[in-house]
Structures are given as C-alpha cells and as structure tokens.
C-alpha atoms as a PDB file:
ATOM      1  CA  UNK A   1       6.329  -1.696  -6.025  1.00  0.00           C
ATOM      2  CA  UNK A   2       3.441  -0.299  -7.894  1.00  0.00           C
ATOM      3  CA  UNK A   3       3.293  -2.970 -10.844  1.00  0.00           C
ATOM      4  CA  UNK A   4       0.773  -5.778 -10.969  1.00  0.00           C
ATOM      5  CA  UNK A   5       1.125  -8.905 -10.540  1.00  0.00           C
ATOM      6  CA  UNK A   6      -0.222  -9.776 -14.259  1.00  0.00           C
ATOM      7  CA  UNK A   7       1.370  -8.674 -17.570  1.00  0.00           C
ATOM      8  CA  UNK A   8      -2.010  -8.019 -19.061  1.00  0.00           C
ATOM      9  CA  UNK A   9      -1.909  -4.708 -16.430  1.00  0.00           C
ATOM     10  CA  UNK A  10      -0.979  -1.223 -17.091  1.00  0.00           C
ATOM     11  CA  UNK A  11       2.183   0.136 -14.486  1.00  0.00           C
ATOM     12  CA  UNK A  12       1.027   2.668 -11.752  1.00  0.00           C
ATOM     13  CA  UNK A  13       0.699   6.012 -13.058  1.00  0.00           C
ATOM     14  CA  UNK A  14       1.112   7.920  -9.340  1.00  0.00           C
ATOM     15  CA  UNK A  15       3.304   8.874  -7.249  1.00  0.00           C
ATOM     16  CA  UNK A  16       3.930   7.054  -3.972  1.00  0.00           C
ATOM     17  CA  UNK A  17       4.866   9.664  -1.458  1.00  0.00           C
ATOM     18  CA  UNK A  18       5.552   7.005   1.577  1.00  0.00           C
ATOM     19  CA  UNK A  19       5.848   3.868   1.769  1.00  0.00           C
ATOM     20  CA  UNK A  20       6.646   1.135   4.585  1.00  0.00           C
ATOM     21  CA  UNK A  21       7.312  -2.664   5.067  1.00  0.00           C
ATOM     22  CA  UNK A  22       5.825  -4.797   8.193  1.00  0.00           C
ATOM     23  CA  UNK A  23       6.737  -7.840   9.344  1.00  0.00           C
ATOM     24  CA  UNK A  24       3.080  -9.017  10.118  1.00  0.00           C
ATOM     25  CA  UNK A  25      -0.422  -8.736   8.356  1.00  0.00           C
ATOM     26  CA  UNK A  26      -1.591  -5.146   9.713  1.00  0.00           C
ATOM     27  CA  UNK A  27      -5.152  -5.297  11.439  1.00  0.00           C
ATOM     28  CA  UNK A  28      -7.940  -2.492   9.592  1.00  0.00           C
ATOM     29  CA  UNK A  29      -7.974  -0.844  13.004  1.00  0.00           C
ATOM     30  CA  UNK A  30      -4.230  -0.474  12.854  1.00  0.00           C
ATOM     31  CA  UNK A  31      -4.166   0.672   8.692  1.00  0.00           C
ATOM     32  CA  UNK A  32      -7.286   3.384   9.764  1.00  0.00           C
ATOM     33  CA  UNK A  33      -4.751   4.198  13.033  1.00  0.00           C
ATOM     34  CA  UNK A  34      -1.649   4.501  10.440  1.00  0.00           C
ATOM     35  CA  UNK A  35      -4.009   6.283   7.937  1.00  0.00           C
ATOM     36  CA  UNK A  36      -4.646   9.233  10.092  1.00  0.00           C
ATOM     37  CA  UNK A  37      -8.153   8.114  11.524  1.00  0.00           C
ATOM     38  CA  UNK A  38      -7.362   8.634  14.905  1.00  0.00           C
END
C-alpha cells in the first residue's frame, strides 16, 4: 500500500489516514458518496 507498481518510482511520501478494501469495483457515484459528496 502506497508503493508503485514500477521500481523506477519514488515510495509515497504521505500519510494515509484511512484506508478500506472492497470486494467489487466501486462505481464514481459511490467513491464521491464515500468521499463526503453527499
């Protein structure tokens, strides 16, 4: 979590304050809807 998939890339330098794992490909109306657009 938070490295790229290619060596060439630089790590994250963040912080990741949450963080969750779905069983399905979310929909953009349901990220916005997760994201606080309500």
């Amino acid at each position: 979590l938070g490295r790229s998939q290619w060596s060439a890339d630089g790590y994250y330098q963040g912080l990741i304050d949450d963080f969750r794992i779905y069983n399905k490909a979310l929909s953009a109306g349901e990220v916005r809807y997760l994201g606080g657009d309500r």
